[in-house]
N, C-alpha and C. Protein backbone atom coordinates (compact mmCIF):
# COMPACT_ATOMS: atom_id res chain seq x y z
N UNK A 1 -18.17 -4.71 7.24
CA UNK A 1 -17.06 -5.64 7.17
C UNK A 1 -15.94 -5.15 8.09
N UNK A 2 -15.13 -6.03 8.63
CA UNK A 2 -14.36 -5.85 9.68
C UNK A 2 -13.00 -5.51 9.30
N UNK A 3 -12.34 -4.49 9.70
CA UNK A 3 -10.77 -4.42 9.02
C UNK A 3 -9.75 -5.92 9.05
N UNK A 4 -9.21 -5.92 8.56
CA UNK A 4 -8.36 -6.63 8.03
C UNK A 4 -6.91 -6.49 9.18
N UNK A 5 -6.92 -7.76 9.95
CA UNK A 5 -5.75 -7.94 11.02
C UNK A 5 -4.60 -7.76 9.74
N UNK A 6 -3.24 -7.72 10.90
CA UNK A 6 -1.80 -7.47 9.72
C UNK A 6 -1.76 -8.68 9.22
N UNK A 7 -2.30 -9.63 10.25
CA UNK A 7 -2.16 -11.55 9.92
C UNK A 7 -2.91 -11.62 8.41
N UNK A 8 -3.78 -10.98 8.63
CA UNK A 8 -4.79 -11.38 6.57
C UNK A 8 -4.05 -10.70 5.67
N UNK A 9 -3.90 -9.76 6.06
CA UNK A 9 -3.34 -8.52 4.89
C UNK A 9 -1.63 -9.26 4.88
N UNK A 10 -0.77 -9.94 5.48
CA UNK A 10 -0.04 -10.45 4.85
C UNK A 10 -0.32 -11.46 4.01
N UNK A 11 -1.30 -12.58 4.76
CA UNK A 11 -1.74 -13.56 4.16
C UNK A 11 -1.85 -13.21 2.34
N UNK A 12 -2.85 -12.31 2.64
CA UNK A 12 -3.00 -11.62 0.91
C UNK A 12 -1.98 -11.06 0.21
N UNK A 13 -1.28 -10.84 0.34
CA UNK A 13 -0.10 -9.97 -0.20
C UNK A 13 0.63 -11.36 -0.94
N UNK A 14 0.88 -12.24 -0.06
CA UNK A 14 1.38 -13.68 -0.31
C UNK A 14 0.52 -14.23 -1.57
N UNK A 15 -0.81 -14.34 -1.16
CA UNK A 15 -1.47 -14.91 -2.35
C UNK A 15 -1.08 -13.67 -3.47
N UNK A 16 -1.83 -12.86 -3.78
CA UNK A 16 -1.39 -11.58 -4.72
C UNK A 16 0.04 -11.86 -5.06
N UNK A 17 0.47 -12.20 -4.55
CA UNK A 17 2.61 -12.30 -5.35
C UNK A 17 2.61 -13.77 -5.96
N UNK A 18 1.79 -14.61 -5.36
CA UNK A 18 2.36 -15.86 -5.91
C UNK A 18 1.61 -16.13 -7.30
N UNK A 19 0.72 -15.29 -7.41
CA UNK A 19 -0.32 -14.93 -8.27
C UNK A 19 0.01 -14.52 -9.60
N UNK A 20 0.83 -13.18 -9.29
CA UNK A 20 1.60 -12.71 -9.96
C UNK A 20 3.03 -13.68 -10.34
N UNK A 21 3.83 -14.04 -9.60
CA UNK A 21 4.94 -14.66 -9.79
C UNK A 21 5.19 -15.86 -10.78
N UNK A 22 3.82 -16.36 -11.39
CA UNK A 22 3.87 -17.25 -12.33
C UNK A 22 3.78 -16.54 -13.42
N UNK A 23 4.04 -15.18 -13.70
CA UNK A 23 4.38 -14.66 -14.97
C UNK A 23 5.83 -14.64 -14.99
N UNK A 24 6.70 -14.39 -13.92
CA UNK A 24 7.91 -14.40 -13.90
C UNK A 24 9.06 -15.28 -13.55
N UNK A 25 8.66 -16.84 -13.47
CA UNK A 25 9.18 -17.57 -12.53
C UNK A 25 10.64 -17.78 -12.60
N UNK A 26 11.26 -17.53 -13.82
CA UNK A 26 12.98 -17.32 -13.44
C UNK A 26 13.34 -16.01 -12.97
N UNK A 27 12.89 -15.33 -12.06
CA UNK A 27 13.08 -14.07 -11.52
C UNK A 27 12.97 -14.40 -10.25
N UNK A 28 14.78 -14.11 -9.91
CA UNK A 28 14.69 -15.04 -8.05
C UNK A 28 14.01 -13.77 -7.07
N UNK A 29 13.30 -13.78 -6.24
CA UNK A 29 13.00 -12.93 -4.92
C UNK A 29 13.90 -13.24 -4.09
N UNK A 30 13.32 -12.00 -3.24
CA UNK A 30 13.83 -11.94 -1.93
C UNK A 30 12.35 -11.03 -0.91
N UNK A 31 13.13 -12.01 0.25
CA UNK A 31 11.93 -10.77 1.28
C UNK A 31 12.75 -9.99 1.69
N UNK A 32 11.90 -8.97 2.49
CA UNK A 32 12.84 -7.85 3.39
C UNK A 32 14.17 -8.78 4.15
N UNK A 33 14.14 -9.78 4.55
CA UNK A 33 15.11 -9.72 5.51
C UNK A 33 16.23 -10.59 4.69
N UNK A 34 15.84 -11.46 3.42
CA UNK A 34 16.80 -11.66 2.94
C UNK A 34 17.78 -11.16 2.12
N UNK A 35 17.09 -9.31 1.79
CA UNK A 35 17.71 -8.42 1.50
C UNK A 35 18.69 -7.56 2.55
N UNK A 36 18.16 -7.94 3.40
CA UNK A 36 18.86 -7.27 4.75
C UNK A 36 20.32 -7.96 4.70
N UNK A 37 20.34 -9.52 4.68
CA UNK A 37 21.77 -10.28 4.77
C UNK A 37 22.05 -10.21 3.31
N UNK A 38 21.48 -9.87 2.31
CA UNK A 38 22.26 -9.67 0.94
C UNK A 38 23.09 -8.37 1.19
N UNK A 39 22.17 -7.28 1.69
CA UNK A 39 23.29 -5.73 1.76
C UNK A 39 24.74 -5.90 2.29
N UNK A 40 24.79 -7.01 3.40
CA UNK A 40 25.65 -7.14 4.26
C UNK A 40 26.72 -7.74 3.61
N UNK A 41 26.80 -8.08 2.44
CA UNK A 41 27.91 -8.22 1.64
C UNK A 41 27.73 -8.11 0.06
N UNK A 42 27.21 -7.62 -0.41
CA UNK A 42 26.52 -7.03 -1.57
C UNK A 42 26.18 -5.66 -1.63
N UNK A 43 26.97 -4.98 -2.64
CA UNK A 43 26.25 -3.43 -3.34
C UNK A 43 24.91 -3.71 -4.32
N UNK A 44 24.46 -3.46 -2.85
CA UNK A 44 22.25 -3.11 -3.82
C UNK A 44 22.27 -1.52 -4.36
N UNK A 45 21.42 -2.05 -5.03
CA UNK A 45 20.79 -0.85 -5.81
C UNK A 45 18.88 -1.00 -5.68
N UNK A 46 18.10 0.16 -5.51
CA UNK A 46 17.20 -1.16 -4.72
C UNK A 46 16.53 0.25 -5.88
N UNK A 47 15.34 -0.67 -7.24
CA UNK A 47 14.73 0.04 -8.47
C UNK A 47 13.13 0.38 -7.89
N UNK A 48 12.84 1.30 -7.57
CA UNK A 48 11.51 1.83 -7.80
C UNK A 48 10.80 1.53 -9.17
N UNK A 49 9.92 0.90 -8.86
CA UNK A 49 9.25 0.78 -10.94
C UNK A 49 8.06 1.21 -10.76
N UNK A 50 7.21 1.85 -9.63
CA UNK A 50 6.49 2.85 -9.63
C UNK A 50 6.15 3.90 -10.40
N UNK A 51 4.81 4.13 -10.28
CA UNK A 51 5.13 5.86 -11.15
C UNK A 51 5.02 6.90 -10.32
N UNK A 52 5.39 7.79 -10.65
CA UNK A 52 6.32 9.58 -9.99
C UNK A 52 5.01 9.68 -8.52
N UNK A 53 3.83 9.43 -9.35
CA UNK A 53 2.92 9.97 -7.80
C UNK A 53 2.90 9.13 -6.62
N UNK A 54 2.93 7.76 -6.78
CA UNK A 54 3.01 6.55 -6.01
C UNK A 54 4.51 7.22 -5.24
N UNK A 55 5.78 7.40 -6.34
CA UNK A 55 7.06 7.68 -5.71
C UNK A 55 6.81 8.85 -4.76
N UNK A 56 6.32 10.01 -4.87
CA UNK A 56 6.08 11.23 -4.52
C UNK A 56 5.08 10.73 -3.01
N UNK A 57 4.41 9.96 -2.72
CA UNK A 57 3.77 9.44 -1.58
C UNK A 57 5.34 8.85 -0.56
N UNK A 58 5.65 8.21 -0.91
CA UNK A 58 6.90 7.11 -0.12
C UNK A 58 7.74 6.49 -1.11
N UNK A 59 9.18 6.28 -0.82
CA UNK A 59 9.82 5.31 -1.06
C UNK A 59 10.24 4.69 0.00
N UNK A 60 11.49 3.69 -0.70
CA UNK A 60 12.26 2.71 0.56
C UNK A 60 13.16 3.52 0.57
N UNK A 61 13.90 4.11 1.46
CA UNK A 61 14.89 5.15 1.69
C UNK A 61 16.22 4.57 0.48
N UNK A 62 17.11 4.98 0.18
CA UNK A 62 18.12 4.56 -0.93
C UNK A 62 17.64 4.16 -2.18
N UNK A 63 16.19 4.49 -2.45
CA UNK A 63 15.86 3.40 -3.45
C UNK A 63 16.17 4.66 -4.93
N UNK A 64 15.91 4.13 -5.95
CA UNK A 64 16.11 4.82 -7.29
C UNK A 64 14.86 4.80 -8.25
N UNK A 65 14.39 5.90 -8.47
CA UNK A 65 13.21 5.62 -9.56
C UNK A 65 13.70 4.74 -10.71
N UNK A 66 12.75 4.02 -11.46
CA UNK A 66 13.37 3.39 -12.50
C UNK A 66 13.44 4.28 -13.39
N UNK A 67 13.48 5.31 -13.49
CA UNK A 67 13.31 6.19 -14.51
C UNK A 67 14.89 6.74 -14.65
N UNK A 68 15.24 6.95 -13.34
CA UNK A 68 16.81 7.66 -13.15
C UNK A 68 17.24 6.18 -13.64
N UNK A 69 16.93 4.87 -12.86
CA UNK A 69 18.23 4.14 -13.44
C UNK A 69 18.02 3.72 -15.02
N UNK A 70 17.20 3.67 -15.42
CA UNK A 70 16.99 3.92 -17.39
C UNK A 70 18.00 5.10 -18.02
N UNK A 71 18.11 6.21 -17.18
CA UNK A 71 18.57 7.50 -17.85
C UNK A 71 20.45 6.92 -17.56
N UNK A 72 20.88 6.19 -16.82
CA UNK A 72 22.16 6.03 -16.62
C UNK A 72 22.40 4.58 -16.14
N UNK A 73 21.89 3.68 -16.72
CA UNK A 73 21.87 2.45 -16.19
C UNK A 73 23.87 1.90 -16.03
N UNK A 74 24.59 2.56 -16.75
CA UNK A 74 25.94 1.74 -16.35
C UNK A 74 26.71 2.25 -15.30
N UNK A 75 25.87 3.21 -14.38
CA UNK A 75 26.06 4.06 -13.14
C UNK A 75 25.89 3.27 -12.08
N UNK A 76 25.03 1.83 -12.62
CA UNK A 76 24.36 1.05 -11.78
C UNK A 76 25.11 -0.93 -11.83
N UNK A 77 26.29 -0.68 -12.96
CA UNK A 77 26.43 -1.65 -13.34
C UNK A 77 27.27 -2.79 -12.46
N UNK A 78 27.74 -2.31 -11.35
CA UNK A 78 28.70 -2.99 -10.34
C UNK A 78 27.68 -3.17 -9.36
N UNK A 79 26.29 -3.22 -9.53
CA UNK A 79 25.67 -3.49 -8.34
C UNK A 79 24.96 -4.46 -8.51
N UNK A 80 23.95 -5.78 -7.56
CA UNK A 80 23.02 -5.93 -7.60
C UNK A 80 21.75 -5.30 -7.44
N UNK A 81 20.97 -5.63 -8.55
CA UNK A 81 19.36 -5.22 -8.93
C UNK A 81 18.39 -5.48 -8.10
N UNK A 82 17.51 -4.73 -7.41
CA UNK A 82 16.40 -5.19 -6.42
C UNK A 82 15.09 -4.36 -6.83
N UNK A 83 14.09 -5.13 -7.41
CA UNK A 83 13.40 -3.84 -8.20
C UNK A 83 11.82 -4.28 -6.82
N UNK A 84 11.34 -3.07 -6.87
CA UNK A 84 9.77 -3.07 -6.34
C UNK A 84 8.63 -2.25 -6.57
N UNK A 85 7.84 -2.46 -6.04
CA UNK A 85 6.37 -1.89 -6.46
C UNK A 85 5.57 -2.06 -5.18
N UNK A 86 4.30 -2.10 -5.82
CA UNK A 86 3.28 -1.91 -4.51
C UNK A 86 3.34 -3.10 -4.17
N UNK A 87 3.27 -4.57 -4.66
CA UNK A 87 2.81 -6.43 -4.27
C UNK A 87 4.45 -6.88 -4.95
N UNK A 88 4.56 -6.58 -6.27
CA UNK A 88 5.81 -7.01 -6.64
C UNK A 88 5.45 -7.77 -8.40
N UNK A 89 3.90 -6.93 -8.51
CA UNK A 89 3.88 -7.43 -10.20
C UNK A 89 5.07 -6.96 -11.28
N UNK A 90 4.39 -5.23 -10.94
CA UNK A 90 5.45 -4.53 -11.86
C UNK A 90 6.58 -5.00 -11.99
N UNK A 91 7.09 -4.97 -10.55
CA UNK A 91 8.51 -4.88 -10.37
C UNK A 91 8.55 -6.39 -11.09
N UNK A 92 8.18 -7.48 -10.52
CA UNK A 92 8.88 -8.66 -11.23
C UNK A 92 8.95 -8.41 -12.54
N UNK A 93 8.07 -8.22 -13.47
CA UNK A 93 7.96 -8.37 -15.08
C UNK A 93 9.07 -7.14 -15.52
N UNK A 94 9.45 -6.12 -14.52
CA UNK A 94 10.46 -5.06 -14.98
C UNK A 94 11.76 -5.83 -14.61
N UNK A 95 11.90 -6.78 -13.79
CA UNK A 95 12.94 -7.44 -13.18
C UNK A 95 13.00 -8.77 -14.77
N UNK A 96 12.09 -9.37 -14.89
CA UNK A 96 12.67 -10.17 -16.38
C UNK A 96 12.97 -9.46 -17.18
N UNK A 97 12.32 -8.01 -17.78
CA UNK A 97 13.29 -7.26 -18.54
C UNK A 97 15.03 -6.93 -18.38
N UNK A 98 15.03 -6.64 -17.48
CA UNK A 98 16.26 -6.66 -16.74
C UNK A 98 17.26 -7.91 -16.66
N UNK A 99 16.91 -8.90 -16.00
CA UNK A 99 17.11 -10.32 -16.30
C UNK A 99 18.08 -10.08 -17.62
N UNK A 100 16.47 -10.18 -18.89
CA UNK A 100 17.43 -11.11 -19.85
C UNK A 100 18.27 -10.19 -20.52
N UNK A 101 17.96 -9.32 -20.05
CA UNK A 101 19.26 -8.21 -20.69
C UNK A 101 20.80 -7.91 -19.90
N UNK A 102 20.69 -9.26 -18.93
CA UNK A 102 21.99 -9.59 -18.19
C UNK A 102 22.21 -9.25 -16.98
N UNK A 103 21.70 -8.52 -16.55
CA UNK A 103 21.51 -7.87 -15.22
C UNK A 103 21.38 -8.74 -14.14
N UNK A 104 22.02 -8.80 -13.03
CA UNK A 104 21.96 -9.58 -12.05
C UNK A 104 20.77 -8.50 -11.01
N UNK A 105 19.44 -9.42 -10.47
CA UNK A 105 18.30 -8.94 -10.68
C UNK A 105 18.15 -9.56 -9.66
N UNK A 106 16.99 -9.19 -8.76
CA UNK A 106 16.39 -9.91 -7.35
C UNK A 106 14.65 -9.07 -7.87
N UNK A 107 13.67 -9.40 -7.65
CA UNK A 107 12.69 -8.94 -6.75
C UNK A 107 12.19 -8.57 -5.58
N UNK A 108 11.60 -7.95 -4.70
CA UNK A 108 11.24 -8.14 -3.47
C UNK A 108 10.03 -8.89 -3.25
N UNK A 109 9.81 -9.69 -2.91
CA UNK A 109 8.32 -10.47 -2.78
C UNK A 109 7.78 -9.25 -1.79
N UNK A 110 6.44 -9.42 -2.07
CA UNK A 110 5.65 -8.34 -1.24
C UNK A 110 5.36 -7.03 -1.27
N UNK A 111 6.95 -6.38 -1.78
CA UNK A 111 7.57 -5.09 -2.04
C UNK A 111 7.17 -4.33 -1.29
N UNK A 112 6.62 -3.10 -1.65
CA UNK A 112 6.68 -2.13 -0.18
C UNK A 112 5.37 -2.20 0.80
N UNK A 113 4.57 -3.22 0.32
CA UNK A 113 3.42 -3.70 0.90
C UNK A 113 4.28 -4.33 2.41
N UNK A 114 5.46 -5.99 1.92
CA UNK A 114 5.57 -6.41 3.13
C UNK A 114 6.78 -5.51 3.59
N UNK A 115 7.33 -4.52 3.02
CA UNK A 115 8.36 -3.09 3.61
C UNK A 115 7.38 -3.12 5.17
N UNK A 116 6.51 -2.54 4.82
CA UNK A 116 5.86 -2.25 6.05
C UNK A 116 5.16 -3.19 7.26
N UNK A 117 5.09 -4.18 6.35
CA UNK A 117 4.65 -4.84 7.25
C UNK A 117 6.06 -5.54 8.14
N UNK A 118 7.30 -5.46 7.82
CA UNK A 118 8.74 -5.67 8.89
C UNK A 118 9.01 -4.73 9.16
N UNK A 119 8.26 -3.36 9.60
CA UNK A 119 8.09 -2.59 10.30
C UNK A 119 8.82 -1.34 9.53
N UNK A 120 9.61 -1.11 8.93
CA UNK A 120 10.62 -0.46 7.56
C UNK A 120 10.26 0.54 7.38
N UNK A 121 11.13 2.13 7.68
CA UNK A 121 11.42 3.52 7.15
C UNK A 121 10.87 3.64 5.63
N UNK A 122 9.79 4.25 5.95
CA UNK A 122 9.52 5.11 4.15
C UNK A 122 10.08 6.59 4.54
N UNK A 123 10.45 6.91 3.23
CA UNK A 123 10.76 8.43 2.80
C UNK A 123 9.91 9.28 1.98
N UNK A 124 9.94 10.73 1.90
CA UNK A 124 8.97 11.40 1.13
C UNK A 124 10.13 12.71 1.18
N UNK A 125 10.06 13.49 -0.09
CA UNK A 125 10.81 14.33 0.15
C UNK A 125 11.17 15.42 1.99
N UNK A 126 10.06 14.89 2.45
CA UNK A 126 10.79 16.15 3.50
C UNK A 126 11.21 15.55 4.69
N UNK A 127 11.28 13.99 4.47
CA UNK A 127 12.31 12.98 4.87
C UNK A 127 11.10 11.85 5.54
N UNK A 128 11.57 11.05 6.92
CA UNK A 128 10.60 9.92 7.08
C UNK A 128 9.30 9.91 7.42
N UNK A 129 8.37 8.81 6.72
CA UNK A 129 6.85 9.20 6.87
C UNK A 129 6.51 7.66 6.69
N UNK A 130 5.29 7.63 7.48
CA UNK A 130 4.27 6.25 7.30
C UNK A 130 3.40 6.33 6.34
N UNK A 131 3.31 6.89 5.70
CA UNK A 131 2.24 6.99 4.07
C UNK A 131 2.74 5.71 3.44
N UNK A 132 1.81 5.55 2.81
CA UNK A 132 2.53 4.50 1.78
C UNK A 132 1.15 4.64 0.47
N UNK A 133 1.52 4.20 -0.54
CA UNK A 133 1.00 4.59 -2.10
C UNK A 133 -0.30 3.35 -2.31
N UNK A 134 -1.02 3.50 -1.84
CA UNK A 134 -2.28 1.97 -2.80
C UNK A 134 -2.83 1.94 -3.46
N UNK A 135 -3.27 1.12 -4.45
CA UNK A 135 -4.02 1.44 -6.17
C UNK A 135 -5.89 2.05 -5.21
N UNK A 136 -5.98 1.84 -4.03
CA UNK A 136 -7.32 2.09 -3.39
C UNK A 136 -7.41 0.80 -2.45
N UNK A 137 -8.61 1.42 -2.13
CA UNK A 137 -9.11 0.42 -0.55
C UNK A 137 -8.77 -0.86 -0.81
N UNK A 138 -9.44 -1.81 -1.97
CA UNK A 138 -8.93 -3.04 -2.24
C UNK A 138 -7.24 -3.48 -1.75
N UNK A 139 -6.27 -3.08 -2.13
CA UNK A 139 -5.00 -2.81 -2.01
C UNK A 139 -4.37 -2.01 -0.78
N UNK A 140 -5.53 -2.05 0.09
CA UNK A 140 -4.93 -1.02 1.11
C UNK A 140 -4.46 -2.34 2.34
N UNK A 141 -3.27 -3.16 1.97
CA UNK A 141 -2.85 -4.02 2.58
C UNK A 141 -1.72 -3.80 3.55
N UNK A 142 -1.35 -2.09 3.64
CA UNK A 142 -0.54 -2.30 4.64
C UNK A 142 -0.10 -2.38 6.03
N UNK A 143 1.02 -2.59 6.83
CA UNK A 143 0.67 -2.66 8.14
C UNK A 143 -0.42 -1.49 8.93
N UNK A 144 -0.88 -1.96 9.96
CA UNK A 144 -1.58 -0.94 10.68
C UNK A 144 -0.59 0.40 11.20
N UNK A 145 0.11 0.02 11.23
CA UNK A 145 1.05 1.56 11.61
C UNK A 145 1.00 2.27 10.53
N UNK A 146 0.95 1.98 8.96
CA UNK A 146 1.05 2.78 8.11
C UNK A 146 -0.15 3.04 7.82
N UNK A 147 -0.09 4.60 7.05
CA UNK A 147 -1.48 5.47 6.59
C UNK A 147 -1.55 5.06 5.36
N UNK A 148 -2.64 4.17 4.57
CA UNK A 148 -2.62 4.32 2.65
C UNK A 148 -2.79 5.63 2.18
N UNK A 149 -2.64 5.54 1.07
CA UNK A 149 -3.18 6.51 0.37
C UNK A 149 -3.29 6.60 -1.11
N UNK A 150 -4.56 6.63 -2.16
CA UNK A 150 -4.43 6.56 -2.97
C UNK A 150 -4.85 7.78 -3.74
């Protein structure tokens, strides 16, 4: 079988979110770039809902484990919410938690799947890297510049 152009592997990412997104449908998204003109006049807070090893592979540079913002969430309370994951399941269904508990909340459609695919800085502790976290080959949807790894 033939690898997968960036053209399919977005294609899929799209299906996979919209897939997902009918569990969450009052949970507004955003893509990368409409987060880009939200920063530009908006304090983001952008939620990792990952777990520690996925985090420990890559994040989105500024981003926050959900774990830190659970441990001090009113540290976080003057900001808007941007939560993500690998497609944007987690994150959405952690984003309606959030939601109805008042929180002004975004998703990322795609999450750090389409991160990479608008070409977008991951971090790893010993600073920037093209790794990125996939549940395995199935899921290994990201751009060709980036390395998976599960």
């Amino acid at each position: 079988m033939a690898p997968l152009s960036d053209r399919d592997k977005k294609v899929q990412i799209e299906q996979l979110y919209a897939r997902s997104k009918r569990l969450f449908p009052e949970v507004a998204d955003l893509t990368v770039e409409e987060l880009d003109r939200l920063r530009e006049t908006t304090d983001i807070t952008l939620i990792d809902v990952r777990n520690p090893p996925e985090q420990e592979v890559s994040m989105i540079p500024g981003a926050v484990p959900a774990a830190d913002f659970e441990a001090d969430p009113g540290a976080y309370a003057s900001t808007t919410l941007v939560t993500y994951c690998t497609v944007g399941h987690r994150s959405g269904l952690y984003a309606q938690r959030l939601q109805a508990s008042g929180y002004k909340v975004f998703n990322l459609k795609g999450s750090i799947l389409s991160w990479t695919h608008a070409g977008r800085d991951l971090v790893d502790a010993a600073g920037s890297t093209r790794r990125v976290h996939v549940a395995g080959p199935k899921w290994s949807l990201e751009s060709e510049d980036y390395e998976p790894t599960w």
